[in-house]
N, C-alpha and C. Protein backbone atom coordinates (compact mmCIF):
# COMPACT_ATOMS: atom_id res chain seq x y z
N UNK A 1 0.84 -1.17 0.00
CA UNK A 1 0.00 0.00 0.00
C UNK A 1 0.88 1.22 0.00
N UNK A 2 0.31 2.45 -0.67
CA UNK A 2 1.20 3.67 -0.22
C UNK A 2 0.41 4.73 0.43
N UNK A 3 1.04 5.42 1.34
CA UNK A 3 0.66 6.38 1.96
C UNK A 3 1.16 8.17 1.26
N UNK A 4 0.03 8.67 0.86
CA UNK A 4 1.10 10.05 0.39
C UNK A 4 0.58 10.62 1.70
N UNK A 5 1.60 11.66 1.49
CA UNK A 5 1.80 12.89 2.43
C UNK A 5 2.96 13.23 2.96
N UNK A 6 3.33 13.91 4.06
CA UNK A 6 4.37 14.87 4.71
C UNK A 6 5.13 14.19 5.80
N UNK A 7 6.23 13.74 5.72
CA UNK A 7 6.88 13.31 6.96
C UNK A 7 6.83 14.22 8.43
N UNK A 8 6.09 15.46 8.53
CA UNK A 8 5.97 16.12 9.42
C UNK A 8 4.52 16.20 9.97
N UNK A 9 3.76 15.63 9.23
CA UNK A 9 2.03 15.77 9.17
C UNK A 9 1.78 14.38 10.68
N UNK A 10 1.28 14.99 11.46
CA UNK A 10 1.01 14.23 12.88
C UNK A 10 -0.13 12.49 12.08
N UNK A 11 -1.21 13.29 11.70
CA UNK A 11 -1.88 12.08 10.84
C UNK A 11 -1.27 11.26 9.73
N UNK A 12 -0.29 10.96 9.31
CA UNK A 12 0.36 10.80 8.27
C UNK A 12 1.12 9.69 9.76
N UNK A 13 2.03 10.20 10.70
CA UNK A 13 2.91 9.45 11.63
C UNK A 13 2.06 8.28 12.39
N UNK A 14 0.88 8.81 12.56
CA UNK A 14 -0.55 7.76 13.18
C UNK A 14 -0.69 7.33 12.20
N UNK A 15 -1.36 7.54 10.52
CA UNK A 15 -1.28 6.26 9.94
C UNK A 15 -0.37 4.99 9.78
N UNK A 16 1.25 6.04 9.80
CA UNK A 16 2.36 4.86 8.97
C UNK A 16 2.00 3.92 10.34
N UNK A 17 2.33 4.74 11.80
CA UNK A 17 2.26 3.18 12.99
C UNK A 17 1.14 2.61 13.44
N UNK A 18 0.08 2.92 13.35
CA UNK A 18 -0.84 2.33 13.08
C UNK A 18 -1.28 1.22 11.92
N UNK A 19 -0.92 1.37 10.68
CA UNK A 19 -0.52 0.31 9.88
C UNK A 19 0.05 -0.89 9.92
N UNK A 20 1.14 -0.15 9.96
CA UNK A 20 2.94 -1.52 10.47
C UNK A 20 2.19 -2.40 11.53
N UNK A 21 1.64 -1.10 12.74
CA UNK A 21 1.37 -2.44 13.87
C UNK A 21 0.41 -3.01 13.04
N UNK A 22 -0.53 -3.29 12.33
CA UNK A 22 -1.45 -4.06 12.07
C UNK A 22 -0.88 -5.19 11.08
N UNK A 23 0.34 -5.07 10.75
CA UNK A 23 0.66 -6.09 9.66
C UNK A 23 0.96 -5.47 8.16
N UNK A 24 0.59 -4.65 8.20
CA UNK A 24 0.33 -3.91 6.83
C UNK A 24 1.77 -3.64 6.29
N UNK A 25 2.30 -3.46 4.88
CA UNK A 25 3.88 -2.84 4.80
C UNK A 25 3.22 -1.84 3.97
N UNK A 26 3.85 -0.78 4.40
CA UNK A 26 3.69 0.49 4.01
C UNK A 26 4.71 1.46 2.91
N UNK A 27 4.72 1.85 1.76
CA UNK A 27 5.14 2.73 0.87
C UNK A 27 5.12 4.19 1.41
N UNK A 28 5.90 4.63 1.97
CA UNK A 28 5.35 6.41 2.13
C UNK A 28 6.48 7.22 1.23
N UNK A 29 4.71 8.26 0.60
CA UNK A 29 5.55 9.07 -0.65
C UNK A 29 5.35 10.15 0.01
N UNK A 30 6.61 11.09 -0.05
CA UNK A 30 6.65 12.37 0.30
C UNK A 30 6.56 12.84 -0.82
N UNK A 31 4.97 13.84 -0.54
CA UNK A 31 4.72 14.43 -2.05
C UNK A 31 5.58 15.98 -2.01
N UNK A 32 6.07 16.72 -0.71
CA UNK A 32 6.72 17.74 -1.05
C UNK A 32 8.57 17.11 -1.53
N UNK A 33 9.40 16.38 -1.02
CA UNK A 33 10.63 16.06 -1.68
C UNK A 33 10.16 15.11 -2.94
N UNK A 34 9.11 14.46 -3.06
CA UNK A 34 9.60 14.07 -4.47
C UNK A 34 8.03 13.87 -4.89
N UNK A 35 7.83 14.99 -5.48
CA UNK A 35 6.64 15.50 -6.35
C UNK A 35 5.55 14.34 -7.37
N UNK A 36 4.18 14.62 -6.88
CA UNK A 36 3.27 13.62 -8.53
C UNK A 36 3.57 13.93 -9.37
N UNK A 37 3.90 13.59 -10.59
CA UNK A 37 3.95 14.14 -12.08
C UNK A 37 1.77 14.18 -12.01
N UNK A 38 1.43 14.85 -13.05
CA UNK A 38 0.29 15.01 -13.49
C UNK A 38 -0.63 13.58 -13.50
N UNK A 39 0.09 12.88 -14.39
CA UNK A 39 -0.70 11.48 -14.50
C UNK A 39 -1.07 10.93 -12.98
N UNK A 40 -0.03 11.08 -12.48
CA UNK A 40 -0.22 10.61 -10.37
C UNK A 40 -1.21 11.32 -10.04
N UNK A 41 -1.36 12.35 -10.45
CA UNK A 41 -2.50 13.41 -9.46
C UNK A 41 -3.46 13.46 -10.08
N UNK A 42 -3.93 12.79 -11.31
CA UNK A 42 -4.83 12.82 -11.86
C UNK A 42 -6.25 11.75 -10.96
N UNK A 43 -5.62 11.08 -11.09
CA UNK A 43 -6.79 9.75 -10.51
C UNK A 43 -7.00 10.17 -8.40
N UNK A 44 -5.87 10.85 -8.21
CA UNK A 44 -6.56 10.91 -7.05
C UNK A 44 -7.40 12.79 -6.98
N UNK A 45 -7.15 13.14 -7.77
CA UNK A 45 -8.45 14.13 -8.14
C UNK A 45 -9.20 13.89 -8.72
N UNK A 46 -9.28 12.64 -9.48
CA UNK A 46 -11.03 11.95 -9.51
C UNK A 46 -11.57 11.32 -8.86
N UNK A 47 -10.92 10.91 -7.39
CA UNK A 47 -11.44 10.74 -6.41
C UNK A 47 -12.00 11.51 -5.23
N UNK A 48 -11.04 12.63 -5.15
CA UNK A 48 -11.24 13.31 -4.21
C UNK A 48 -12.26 14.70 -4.90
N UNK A 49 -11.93 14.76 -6.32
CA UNK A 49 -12.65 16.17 -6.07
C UNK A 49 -11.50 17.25 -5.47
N UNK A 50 -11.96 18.20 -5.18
CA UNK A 50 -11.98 19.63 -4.51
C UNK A 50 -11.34 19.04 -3.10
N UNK A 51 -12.16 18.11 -2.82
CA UNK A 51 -11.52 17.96 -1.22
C UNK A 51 -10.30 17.73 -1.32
N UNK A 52 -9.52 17.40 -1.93
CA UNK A 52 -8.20 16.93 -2.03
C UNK A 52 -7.62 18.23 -1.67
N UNK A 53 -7.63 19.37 -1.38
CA UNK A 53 -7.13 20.04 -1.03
C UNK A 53 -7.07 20.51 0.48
N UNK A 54 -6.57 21.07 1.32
CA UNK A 54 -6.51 21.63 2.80
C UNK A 54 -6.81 23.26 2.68
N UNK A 55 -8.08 23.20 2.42
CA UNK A 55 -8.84 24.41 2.64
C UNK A 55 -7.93 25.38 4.14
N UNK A 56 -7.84 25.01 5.29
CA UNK A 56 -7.38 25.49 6.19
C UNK A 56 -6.10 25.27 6.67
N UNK A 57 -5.23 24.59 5.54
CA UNK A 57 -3.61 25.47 6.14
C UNK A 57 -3.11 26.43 5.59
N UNK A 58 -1.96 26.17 6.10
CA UNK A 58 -1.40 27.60 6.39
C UNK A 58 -0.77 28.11 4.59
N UNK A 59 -0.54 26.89 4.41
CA UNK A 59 -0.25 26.87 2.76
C UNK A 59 -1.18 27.36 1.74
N UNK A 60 -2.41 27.17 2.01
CA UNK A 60 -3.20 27.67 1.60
C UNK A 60 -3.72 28.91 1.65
N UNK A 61 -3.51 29.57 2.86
CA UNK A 61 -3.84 31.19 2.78
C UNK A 61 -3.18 31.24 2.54
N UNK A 62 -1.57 31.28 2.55
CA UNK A 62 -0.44 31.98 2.24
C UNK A 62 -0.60 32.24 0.14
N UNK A 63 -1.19 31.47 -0.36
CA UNK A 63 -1.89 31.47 -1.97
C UNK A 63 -1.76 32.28 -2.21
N UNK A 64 -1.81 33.14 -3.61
CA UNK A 64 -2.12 34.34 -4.31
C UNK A 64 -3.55 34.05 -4.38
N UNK A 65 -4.47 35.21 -5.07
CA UNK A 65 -5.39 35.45 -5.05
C UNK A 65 -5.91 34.50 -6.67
N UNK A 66 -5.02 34.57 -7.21
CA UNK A 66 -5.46 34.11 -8.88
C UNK A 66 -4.95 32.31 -8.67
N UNK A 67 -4.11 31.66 -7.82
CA UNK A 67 -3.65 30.17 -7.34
C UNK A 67 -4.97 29.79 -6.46
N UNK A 68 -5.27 30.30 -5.58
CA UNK A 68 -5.95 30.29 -4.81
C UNK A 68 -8.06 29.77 -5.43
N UNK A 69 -8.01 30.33 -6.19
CA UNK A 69 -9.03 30.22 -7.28
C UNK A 69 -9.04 29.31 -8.64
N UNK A 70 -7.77 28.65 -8.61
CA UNK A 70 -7.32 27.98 -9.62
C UNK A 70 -7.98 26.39 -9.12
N UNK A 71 -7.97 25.31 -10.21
CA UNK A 71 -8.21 24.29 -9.78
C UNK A 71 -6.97 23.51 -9.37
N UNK A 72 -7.92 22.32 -8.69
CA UNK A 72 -6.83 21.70 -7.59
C UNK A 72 -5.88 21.29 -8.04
N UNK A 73 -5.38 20.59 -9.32
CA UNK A 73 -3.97 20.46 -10.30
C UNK A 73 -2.96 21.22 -10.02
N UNK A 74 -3.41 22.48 -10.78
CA UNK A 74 -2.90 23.81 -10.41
C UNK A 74 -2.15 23.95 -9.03
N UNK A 75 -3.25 24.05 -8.24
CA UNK A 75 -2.76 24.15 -7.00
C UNK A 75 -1.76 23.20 -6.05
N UNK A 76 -2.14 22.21 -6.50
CA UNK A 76 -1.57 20.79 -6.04
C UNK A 76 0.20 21.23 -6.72
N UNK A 77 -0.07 21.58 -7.72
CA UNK A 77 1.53 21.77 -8.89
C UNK A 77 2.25 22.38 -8.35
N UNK A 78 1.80 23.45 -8.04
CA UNK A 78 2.30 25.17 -7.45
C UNK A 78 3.18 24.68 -6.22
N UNK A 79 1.73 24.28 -5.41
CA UNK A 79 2.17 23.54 -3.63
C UNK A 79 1.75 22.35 -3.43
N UNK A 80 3.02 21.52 -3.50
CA UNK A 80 1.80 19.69 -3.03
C UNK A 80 1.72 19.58 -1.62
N UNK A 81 2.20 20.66 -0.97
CA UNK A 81 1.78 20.05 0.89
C UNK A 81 0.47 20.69 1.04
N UNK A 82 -0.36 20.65 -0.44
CA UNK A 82 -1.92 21.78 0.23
C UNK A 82 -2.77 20.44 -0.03
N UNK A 83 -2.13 19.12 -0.24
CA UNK A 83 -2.83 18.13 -0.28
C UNK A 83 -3.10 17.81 1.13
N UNK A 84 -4.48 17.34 1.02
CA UNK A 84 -5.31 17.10 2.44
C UNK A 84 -4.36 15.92 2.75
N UNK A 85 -4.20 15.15 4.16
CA UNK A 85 -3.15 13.96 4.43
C UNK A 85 -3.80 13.42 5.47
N UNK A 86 -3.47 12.08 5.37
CA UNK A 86 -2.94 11.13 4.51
C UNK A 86 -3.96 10.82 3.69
N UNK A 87 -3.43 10.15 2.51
CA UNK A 87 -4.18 9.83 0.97
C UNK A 87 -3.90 7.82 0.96
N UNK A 88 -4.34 7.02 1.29
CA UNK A 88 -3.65 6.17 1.38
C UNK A 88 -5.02 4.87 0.33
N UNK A 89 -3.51 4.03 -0.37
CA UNK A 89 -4.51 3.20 -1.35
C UNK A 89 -3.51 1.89 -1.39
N UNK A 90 -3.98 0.91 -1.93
CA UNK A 90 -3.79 -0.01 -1.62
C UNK A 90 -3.74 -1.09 -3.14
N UNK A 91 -4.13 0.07 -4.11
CA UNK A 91 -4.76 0.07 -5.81
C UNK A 91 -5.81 -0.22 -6.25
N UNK A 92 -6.45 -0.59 -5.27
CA UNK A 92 -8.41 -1.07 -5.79
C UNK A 92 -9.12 -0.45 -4.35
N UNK A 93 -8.51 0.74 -3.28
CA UNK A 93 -9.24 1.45 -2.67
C UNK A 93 -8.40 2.57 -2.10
N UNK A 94 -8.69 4.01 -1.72
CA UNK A 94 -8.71 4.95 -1.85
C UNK A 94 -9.19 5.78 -0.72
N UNK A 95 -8.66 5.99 0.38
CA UNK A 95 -8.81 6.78 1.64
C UNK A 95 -8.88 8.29 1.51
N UNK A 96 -8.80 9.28 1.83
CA UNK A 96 -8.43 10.55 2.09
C UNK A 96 -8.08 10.96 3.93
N UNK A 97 -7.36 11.28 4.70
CA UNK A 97 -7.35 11.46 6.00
C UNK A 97 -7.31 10.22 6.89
N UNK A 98 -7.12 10.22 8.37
CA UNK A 98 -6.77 9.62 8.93
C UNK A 98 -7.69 9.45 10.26
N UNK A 99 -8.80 9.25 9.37
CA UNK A 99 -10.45 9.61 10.60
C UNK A 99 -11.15 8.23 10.26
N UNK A 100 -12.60 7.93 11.30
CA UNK A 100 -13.13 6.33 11.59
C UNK A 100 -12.89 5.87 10.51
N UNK A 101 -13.64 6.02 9.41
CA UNK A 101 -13.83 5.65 7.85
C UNK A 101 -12.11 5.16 7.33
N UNK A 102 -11.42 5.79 7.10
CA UNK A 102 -10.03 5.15 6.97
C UNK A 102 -9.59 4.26 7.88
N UNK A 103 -9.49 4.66 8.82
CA UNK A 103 -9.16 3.17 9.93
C UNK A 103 -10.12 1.95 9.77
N UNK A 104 -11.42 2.41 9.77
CA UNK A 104 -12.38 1.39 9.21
C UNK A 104 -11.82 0.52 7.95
N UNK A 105 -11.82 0.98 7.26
CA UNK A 105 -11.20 0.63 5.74
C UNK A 105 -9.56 -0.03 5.96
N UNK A 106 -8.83 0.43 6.55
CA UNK A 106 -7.38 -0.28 6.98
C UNK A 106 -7.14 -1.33 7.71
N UNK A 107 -7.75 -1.27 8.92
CA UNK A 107 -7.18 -1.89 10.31
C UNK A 107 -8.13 -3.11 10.04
């Protein structure tokens, strides 16, 4: 399975050990040191939609006004830590975050 997101992201550190302990082996992609090409970010913005983004960090206000209004590609391109975290799949299923529903789905 892989996990994207931020080696600094608190939910991202609860998924990876939460996983492992369960048996699981885990892939983690750091999407800020080593970036989606387009084709990668494509399918999980046809999953997520809009949500795929972190409406409320800090990365995100910090935006220009014309990025900020852009779609999530765009935005994702510009800045990939404005991806919501953890994103975690397994290739035939597809999490967003690290709340009941994902643990449901993992553990």
């Amino acid at each position: 399975m892989i996990l994207y997101g931020l080696p600094t992201c608190s939910d991202c550190k609860a998924a990876i050990k939460a996983l492992e302990a369960a048996g699981r082996d885990v892939d983690f992609r750091d999407v800020r040191a080593n970036p989606l090409s387009e084709a990668e970010w494509a399918p999980l913005i046809t999953e997520f939609g809009d949500n795929i983004i972190d409406r409320k960090s800090q990365a995100y206000r910090n935006l220009n006004a014309w990025l900020r209004e852009s779609e999530a590609d765009a935005q994702l391109e510009a800045q990939p830590a404005l991806m919501a975290r953890p994103i975690i799949t397994d290739g035939t299923q597809w999490t967003l975050g690290w709340g009941n529903d994902a643990q449901a789905a993992w553990l």
